[in-house]
Protein backbone atom coordinates (compact mmCIF):
# COMPACT_ATOMS: atom_id res chain seq x y z
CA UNK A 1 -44.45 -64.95 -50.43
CA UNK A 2 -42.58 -61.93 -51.10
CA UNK A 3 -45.64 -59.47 -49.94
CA UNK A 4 -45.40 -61.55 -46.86
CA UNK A 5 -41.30 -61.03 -46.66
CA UNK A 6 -41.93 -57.24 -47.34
CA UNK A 7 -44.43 -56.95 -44.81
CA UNK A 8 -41.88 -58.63 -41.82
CA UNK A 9 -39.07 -56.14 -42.97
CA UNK A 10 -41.03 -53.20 -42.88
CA UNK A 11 -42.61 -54.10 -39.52
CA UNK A 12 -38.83 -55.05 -37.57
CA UNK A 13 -37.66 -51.37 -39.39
CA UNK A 14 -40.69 -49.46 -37.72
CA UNK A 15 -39.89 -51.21 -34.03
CA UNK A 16 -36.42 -51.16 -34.34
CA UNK A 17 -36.83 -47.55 -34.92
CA UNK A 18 -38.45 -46.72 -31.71
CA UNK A 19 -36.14 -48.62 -29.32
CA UNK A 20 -34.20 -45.85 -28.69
CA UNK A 21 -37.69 -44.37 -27.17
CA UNK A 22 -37.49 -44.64 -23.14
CA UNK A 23 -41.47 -45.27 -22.62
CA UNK A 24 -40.85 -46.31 -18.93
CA UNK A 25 -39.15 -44.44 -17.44
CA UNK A 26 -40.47 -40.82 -15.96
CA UNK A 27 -38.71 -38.25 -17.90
CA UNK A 28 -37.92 -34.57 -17.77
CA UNK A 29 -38.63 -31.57 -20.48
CA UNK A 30 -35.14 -30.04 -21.45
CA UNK A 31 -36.15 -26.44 -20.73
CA UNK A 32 -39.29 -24.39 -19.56
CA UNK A 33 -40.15 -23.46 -23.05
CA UNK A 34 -40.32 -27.42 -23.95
CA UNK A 35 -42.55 -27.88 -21.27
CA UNK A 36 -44.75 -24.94 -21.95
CA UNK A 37 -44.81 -26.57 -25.65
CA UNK A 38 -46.23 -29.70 -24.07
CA UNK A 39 -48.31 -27.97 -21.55
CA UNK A 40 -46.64 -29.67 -18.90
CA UNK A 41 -45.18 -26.57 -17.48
CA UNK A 42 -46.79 -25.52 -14.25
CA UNK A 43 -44.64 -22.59 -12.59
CA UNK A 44 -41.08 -21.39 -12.57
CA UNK A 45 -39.01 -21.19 -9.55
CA UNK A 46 -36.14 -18.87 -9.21
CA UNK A 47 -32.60 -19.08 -7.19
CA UNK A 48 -32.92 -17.41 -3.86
CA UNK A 49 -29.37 -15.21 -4.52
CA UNK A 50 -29.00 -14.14 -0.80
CA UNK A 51 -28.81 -17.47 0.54
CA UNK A 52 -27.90 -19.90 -2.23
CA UNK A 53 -24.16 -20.61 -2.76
CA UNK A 54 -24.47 -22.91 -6.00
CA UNK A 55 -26.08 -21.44 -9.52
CA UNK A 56 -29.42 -23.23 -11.36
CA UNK A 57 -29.80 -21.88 -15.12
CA UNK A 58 -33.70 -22.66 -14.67
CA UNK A 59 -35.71 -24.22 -12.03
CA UNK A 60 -39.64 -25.73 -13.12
CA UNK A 61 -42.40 -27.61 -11.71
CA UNK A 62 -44.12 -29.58 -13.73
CA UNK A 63 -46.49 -32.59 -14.68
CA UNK A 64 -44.61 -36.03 -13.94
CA UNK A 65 -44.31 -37.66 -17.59
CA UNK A 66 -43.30 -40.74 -19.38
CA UNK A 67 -43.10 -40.69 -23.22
CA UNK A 68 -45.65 -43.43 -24.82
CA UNK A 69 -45.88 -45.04 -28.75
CA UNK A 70 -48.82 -44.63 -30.22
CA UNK A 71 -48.93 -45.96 -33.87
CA UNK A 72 -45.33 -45.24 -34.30
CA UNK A 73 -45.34 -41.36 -32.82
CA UNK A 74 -43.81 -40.35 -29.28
CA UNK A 75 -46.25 -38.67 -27.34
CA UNK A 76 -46.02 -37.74 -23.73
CA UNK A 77 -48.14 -39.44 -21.31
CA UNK A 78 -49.12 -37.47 -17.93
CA UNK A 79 -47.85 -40.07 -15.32
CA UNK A 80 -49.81 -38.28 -11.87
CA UNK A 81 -48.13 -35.81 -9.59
CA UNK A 82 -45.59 -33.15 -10.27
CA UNK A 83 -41.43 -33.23 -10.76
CA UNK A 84 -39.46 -30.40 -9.81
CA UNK A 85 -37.13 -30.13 -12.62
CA UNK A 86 -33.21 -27.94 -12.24
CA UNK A 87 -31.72 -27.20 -15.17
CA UNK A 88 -27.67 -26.63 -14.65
CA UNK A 89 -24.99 -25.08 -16.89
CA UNK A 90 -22.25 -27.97 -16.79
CA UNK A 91 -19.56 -25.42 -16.34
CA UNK A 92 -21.51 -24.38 -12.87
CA UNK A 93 -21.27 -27.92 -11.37
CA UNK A 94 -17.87 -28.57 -9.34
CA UNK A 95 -18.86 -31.95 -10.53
CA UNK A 96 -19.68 -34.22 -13.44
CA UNK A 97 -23.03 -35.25 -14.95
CA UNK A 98 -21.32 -38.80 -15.70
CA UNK A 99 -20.26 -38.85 -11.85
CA UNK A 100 -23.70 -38.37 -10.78
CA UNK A 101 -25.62 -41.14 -7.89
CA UNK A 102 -21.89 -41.78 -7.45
CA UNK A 103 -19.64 -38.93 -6.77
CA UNK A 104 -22.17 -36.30 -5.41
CA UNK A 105 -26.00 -35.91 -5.28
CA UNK A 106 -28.29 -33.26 -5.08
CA UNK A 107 -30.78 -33.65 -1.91
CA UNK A 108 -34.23 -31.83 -1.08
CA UNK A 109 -34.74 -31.34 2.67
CA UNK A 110 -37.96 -32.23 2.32
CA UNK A 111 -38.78 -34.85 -0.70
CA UNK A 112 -35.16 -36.48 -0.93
CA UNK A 113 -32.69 -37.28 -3.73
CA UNK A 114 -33.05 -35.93 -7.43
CA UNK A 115 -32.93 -38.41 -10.22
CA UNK A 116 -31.62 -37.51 -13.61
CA UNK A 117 -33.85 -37.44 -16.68
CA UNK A 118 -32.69 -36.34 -20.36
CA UNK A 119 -29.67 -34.16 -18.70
CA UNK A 120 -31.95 -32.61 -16.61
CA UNK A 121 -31.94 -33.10 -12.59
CA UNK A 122 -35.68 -34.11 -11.67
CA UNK A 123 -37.41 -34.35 -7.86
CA UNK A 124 -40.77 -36.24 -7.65
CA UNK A 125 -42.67 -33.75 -5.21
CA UNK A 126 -45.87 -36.63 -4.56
CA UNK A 127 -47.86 -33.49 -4.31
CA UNK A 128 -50.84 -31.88 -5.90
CA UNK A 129 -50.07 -28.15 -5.62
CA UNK A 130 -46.34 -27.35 -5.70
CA UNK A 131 -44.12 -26.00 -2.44
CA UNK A 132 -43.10 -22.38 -1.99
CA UNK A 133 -40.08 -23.03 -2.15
CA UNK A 134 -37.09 -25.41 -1.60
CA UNK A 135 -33.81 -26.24 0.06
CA UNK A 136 -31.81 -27.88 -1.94
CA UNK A 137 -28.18 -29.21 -0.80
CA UNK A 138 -25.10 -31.06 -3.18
CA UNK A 139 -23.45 -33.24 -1.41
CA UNK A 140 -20.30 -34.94 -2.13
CA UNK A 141 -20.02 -38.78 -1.61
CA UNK A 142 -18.49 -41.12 0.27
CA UNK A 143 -18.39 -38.45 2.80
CA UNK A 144 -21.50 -36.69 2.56
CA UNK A 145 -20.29 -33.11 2.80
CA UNK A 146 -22.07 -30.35 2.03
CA UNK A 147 -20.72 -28.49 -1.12
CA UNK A 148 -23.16 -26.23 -1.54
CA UNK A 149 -27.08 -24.83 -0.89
CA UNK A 150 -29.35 -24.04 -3.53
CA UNK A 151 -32.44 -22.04 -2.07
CA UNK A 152 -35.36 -21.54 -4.40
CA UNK A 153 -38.47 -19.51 -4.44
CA UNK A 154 -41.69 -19.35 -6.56
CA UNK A 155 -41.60 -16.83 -9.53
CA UNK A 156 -44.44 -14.71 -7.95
CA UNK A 157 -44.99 -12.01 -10.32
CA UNK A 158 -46.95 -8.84 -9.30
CA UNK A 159 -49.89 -7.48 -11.64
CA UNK A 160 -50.29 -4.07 -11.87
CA UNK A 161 -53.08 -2.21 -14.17
């Protein structure tokens, strides 16, 4: 009887320890070194200075991903399709991370409005191969208005021998 009472308690301590595991919803890799780590990383993206008027501390394209359990270690589980991923110093928002969906939003001209993942803003691109580039505009809500642009570019590096 007490094997049996043993057994319970250590199986509710190994689930209750992975409830704080978000296995379904997509998520985004903190930083392009994370998702290098996890080979998720496809290419970087950089901030078009001439035309941009708002600041991204890194901009990524990567593998859309959902973390999964697997005998009681996270893993992360390719999902199909690719996320653009912006990475933001708080300091260089004019707004809030909490006020985010509410107060402002950040909007692709082409694929739409960014959702937030781990801290990170993330855009599912429904693509194969990812964009040249992207216009990117934060817009302040209830009245829409433009705050600022963020233009991006691939990180095209040139070879030389």
């Amino acid at each position: 009887m007490i094997k049996k009472i043993l057994i319970v308690l250590l199986s509710l301590n190994f689930i209750s320890c992975n409830l704080d595991i978000n296995t379904v919803d997509p998520q985004a890799s903190k930083s392009i070194t994370a998702s290098k780590k996890e080979k998720l990383f496809i290419e970087e993206f950089l901030v078009d200075t001439t035309r941009s008027t708002c600041f991204v501390n890194q901009a990524w394209v990567e593998y859309n991903w959902r973390n999964q359990l697997h005998f009681g270690k996270v893993f992360k589980n390719r999902i199909g399709g690719l996320q653009l991923v912006l990475n933001f110093d708080p300091k260089d928002l004019p707004f809030g991370s909490s006020d985010y969906l509410w107060k402002w939003r950040l909007i692709d001209s082409t694929y739409g409005t960014f959702g937030m993942e781990n801290g990170r803003y993330a855009l599912n691109l429904d693509e194969k191969e990812s964009p040249l580039g992207f216009k990117i505009s934060l817009i302040q809500l209830p009245s829409k208005k433009e705050v600022c642009t963020i233009f991006l570019k691939k990180n095209i590096q040139i070879r030389t021998k």
